[in-house]
C-alpha atoms as a PDB file:
ATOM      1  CA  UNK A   1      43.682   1.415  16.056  1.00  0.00           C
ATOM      2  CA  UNK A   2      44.749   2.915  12.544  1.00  0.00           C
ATOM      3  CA  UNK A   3      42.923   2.702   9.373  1.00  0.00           C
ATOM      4  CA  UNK A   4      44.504   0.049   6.790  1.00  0.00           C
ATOM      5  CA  UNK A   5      44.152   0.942   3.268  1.00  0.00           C
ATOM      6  CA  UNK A   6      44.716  -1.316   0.079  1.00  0.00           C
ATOM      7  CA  UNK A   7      44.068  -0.492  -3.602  1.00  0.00           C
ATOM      8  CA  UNK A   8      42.552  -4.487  -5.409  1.00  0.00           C
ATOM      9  CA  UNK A   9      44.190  -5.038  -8.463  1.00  0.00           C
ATOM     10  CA  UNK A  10      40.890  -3.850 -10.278  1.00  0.00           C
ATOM     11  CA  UNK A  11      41.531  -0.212  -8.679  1.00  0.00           C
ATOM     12  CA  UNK A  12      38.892  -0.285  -5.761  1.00  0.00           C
ATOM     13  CA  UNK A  13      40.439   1.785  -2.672  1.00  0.00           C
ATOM     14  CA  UNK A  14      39.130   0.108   0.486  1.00  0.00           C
ATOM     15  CA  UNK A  15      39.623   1.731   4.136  1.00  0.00           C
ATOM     16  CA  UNK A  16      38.726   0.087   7.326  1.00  0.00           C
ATOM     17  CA  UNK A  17      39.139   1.238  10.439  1.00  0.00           C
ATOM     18  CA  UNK A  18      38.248  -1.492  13.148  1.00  0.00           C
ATOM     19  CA  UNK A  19      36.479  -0.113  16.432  1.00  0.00           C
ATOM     20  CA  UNK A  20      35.865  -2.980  18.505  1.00  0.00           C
ATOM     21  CA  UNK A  21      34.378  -1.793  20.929  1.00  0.00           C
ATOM     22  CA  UNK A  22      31.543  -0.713  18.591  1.00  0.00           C
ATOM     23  CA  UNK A  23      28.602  -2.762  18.109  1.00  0.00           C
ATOM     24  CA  UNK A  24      27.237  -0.603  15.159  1.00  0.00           C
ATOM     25  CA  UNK A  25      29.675  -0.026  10.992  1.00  0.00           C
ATOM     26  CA  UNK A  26      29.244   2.505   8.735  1.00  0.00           C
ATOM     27  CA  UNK A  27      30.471   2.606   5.343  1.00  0.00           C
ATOM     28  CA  UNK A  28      30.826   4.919   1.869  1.00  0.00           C
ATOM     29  CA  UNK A  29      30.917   4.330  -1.194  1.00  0.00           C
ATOM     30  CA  UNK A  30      32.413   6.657  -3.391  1.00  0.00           C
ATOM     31  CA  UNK A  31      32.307   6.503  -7.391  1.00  0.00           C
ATOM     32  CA  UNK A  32      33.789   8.619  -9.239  1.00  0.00           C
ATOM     33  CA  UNK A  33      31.336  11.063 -11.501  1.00  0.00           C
ATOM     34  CA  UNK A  34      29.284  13.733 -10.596  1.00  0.00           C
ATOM     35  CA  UNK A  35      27.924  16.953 -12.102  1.00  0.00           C
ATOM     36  CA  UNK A  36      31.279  18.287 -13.087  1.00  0.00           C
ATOM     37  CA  UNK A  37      31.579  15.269 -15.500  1.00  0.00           C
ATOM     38  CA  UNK A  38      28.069  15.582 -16.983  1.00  0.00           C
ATOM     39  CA  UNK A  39      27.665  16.175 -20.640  1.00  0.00           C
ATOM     40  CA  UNK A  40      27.378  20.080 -20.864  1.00  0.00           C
ATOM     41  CA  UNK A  41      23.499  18.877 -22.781  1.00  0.00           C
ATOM     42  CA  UNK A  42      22.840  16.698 -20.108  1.00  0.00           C
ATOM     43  CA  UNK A  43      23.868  18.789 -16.506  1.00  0.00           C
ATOM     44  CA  UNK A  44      21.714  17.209 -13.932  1.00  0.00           C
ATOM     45  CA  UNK A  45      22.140  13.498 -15.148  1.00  0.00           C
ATOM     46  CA  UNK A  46      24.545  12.446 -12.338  1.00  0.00           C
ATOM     47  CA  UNK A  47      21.477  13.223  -9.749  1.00  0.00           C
ATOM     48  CA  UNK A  48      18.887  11.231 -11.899  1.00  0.00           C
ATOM     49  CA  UNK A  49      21.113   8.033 -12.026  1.00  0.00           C
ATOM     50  CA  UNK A  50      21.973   7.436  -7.992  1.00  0.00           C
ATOM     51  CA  UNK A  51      18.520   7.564  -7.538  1.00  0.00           C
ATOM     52  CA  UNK A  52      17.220   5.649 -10.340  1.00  0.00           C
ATOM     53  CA  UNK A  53      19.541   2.738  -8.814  1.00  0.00           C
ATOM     54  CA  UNK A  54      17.420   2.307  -5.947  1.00  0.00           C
ATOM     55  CA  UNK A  55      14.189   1.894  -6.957  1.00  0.00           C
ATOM     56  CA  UNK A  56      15.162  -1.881  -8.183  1.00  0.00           C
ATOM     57  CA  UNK A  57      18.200  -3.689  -8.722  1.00  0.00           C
ATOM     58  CA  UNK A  58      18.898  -7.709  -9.061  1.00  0.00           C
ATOM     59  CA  UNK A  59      15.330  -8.409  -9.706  1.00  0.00           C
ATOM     60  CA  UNK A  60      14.456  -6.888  -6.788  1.00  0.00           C
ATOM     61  CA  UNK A  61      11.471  -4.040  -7.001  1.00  0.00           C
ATOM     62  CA  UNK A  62      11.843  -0.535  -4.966  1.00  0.00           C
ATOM     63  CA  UNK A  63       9.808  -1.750  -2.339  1.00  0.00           C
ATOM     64  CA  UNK A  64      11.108  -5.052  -1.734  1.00  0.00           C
ATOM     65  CA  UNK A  65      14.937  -3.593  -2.272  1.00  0.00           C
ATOM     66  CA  UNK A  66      13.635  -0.981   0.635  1.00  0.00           C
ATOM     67  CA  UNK A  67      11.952  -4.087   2.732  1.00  0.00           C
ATOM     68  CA  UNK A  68      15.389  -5.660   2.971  1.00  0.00           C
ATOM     69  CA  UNK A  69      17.155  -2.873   3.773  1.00  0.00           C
ATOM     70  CA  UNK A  70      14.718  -2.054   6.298  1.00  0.00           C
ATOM     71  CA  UNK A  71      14.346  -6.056   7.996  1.00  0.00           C
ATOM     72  CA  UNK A  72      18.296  -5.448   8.745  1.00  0.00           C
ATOM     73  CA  UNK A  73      17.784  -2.121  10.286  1.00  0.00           C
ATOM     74  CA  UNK A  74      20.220  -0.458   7.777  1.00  0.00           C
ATOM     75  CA  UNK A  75      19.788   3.180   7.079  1.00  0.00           C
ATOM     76  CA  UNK A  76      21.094   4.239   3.601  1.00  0.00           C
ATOM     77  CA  UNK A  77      21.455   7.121   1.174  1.00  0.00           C
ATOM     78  CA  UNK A  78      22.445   7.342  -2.521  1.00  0.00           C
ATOM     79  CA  UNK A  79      23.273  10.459  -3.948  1.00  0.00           C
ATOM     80  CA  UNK A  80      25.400  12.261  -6.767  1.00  0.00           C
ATOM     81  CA  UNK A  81      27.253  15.327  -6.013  1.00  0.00           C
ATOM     82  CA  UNK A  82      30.052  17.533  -8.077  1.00  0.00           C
ATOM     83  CA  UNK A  83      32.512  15.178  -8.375  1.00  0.00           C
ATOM     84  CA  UNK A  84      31.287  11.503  -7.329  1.00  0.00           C
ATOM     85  CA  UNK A  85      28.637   9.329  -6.123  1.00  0.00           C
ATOM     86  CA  UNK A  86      27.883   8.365  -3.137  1.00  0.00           C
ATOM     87  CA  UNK A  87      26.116   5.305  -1.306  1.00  0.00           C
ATOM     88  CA  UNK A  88      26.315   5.084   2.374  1.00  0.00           C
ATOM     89  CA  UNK A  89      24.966   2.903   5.093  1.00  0.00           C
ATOM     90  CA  UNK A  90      25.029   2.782   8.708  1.00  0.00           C
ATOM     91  CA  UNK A  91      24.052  -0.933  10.662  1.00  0.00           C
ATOM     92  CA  UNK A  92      24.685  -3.371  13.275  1.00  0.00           C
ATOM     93  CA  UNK A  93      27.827  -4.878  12.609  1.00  0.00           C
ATOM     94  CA  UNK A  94      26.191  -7.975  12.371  1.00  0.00           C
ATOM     95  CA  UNK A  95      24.374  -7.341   9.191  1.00  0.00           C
ATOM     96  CA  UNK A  96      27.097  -5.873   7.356  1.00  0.00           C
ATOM     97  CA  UNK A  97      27.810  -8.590   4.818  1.00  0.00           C
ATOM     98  CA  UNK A  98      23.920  -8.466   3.728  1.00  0.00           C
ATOM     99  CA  UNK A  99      24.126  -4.228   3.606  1.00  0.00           C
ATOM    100  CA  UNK A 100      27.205  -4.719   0.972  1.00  0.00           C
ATOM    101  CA  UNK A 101      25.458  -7.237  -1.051  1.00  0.00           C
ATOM    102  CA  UNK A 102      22.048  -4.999  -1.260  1.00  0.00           C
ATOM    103  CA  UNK A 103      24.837  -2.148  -2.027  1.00  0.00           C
ATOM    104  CA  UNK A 104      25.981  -4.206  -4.516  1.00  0.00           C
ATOM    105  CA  UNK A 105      22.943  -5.151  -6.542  1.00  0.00           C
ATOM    106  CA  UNK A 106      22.447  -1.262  -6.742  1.00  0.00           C
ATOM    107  CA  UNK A 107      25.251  -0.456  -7.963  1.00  0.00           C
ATOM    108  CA  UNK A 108      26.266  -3.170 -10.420  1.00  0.00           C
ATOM    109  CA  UNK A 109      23.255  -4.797 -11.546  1.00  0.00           C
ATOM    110  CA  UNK A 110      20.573  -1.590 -11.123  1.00  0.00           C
ATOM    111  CA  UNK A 111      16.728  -2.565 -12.962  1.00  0.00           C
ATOM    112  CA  UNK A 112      16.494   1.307 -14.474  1.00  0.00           C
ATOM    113  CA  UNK A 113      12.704   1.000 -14.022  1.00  0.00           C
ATOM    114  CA  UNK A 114      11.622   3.341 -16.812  1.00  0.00           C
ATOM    115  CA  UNK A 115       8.971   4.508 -14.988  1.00  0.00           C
ATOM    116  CA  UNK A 116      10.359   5.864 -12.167  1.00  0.00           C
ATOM    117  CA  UNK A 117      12.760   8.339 -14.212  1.00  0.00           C
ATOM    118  CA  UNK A 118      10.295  10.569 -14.797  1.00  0.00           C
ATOM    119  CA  UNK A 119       8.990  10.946 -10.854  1.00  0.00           C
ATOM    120  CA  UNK A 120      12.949  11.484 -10.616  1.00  0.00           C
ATOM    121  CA  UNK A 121      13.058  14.117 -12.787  1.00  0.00           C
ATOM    122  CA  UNK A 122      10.281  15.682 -11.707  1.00  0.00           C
ATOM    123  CA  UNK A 123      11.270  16.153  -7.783  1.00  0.00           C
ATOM    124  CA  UNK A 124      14.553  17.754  -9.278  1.00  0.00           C
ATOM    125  CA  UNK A 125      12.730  20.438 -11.488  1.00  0.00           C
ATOM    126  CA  UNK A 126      10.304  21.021  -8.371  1.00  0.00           C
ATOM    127  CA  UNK A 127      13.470  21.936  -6.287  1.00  0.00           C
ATOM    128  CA  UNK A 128      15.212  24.370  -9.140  1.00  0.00           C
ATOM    129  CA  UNK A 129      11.745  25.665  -9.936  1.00  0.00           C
ATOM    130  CA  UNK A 130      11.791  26.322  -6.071  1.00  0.00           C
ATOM    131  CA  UNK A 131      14.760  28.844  -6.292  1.00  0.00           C
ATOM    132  CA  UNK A 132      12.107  31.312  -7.346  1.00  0.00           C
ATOM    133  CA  UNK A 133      11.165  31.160  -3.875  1.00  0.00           C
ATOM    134  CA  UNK A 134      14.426  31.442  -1.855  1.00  0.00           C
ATOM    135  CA  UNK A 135      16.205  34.544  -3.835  1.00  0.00           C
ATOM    136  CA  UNK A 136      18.968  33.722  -0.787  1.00  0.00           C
ATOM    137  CA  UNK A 137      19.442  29.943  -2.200  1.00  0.00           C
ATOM    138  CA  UNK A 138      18.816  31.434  -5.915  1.00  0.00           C
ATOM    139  CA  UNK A 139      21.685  33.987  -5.227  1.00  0.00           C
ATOM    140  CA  UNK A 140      24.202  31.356  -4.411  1.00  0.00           C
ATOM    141  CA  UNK A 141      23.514  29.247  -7.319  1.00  0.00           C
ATOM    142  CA  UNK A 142      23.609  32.518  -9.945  1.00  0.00           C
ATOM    143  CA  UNK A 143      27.098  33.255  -7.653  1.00  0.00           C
ATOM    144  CA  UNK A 144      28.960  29.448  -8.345  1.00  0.00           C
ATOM    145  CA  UNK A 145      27.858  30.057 -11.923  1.00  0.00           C
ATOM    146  CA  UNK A 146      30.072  33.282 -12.454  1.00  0.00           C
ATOM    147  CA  UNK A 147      32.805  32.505  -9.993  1.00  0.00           C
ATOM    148  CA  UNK A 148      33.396  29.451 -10.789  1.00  0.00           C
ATOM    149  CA  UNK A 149      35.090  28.058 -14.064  1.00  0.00           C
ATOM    150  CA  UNK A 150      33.896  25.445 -16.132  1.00  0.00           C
ATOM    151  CA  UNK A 151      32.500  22.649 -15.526  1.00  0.00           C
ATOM    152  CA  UNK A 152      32.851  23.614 -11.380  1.00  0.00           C
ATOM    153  CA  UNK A 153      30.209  26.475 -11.951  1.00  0.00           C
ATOM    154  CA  UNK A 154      27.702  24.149 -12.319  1.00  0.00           C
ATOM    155  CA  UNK A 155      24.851  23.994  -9.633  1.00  0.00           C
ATOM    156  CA  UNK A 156      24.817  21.055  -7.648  1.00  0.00           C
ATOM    157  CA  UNK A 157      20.874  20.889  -8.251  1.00  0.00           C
ATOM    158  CA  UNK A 158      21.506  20.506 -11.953  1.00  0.00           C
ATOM    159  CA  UNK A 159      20.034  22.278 -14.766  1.00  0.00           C
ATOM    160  CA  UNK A 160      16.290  22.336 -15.953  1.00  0.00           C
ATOM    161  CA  UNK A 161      16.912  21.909 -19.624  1.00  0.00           C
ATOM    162  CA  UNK A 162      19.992  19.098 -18.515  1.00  0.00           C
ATOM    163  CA  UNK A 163      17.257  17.352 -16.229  1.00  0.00           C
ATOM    164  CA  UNK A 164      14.465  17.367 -19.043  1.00  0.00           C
ATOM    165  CA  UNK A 165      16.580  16.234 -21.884  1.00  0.00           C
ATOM    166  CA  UNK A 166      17.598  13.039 -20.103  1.00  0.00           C
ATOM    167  CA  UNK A 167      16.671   9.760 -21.325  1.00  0.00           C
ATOM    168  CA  UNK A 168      17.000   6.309 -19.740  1.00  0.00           C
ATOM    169  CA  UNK A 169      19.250   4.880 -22.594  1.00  0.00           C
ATOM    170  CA  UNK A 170      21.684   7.847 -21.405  1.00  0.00           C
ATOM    171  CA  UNK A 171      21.557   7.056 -17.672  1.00  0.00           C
ATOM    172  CA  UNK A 172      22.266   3.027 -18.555  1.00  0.00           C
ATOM    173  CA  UNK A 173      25.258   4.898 -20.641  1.00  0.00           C
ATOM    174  CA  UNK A 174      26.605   6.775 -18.028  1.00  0.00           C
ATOM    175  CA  UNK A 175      26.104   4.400 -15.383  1.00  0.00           C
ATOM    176  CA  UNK A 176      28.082   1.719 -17.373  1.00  0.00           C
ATOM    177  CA  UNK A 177      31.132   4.590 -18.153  1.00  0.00           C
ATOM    178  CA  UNK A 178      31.197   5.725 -14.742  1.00  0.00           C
ATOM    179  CA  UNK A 179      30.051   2.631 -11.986  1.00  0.00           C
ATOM    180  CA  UNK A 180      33.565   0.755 -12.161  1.00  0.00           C
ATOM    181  CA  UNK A 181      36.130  -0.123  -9.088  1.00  0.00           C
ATOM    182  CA  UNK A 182      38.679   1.690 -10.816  1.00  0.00           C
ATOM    183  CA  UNK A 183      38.926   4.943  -8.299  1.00  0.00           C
ATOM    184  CA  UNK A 184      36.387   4.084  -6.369  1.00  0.00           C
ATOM    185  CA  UNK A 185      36.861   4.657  -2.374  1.00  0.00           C
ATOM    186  CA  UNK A 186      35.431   2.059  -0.164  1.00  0.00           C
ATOM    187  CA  UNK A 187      35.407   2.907   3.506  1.00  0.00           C
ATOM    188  CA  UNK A 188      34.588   1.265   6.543  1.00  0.00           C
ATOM    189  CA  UNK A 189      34.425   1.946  10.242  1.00  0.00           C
ATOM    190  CA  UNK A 190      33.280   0.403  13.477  1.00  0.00           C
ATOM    191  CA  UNK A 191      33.167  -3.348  14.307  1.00  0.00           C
ATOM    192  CA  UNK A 192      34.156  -5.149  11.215  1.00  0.00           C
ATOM    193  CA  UNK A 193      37.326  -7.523  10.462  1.00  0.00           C
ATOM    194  CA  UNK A 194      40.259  -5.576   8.567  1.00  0.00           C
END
C-alpha cells in the first residue's frame, strides 16, 4: 500500500502509510528549527528546548508525563538536530490516539519547569567538555567548523558559551517562533487508518 500525503490548511504535512498487517505504529514529528537557525549568541538553544518540553507539559510533571507514556508501552524520543526537531514514538496501534495527545501537550502546551534547564544545560556542557577526551570526536567537530559555511559549521552538540548564555524566557521565545504546523512533517506508519 502507498503512503498518502496531505498538507492541512494550517501547513502541517502528514504521511501515513497503512500496514495492516502490523499490530505495532510509529510516527515523527518533525519541526522545523534546529542549530542552524540558532541565534549566533545562543548556538546550543535548539538542544535545550526539545528536552525542556518533556519534563512537564499540560499540567502534567516529568514523572507523571513519563508514567503515561510508560502505562501505554510507548517508547519516545525528543531531540533537536541541525535543521529541525524531532519527536518520535513507537506503540501498539491501539494506543496511538493517547501517544499523539501526550505528543501534543509537549509540544504545544510545554510547563518550561525552570528548574530543570539548568540539569539540561549541564549534561550538554558535560558532553562538549568531553571532547577533551575523544581528540577523534574533537577532530570532527574542529573539521565541520572550517569546512562548513555558516550557520552549517556549527556542531551539532552546540556551543559552551551558546549553552551557558541561555535563559528560559529565550527558550519560551524560540519555542513560540519555531513550534507551529506550518512546515512541519507528520509521519505515520504501521496499523493506523489513512
Amino acid at each position: 500500500m502507498s503512503a498518502q500525503i496531505e498538507t492541512l490548511s494550517n501547513g502541517l504535512t502528514i504521511i501515513v502509510e497503512e500496514i495492516p498487517h502490523a499490530e505495532s505504529v510509529a510516527f515523527d514529528l518533525s519541526i522545523p528549527g534546529g542549530i542552524v537557525l540558532d541565534r549566533p549568541e545562543l548556538v546550543g538553544l535548539s538542544l535545550i528546548l526539545p528536552e525542556l518540553t518533556s519534563r512537564g507539559a499540560g499540567g502534567l510533571t516529568a514523572h507523571q508525563l513519563s508514567e503515561a507514556f510508560d502505562i501505554c508501552g510507548i517508547r519516545h524520543s525528543e531531540s533537536g538536530g541541525h535543521d529541525r526537531f524531532t519527536y518520535r514514538a513507537t506503540l501498539l496501534s491501539s494506543h496511538l490516539a493517547e501517544a499523539l495527545r501526550l505528543m501534543s501537550l509537549m509540544i504545544r502546551n510545554p510547563d518550561f519547569p525552570e528548574g530543570d534547564v539548568a540539569n539540561i544545560k549541564s549534561l550538554l556542557l558535560q558532553d562538549i567538555a568531553s571532547l577533551a577526551d575523544n581528540p577523534a570526536r574533537r577532530c570532527m567537530v574542529e573539521l565541520g567548523k572550517r569546512y562548513y559555511p555558516p550557520p552549517f559549521n556549527r556542531p551539532s552538540m552546540g556551543e559552551e558559551q551558546g549553552i551557558g548564555g541561555v535563559s528560559l524566557s529565550e527558550l519560551r521565545s524560540d519555542w513560540k517562533a519555531r513550534f507551529a504546523p506550518h512546515g512541519s512533517i507528520l509521519s505515520v506508519a504501521g496499523k493506523c487508518k489513512q
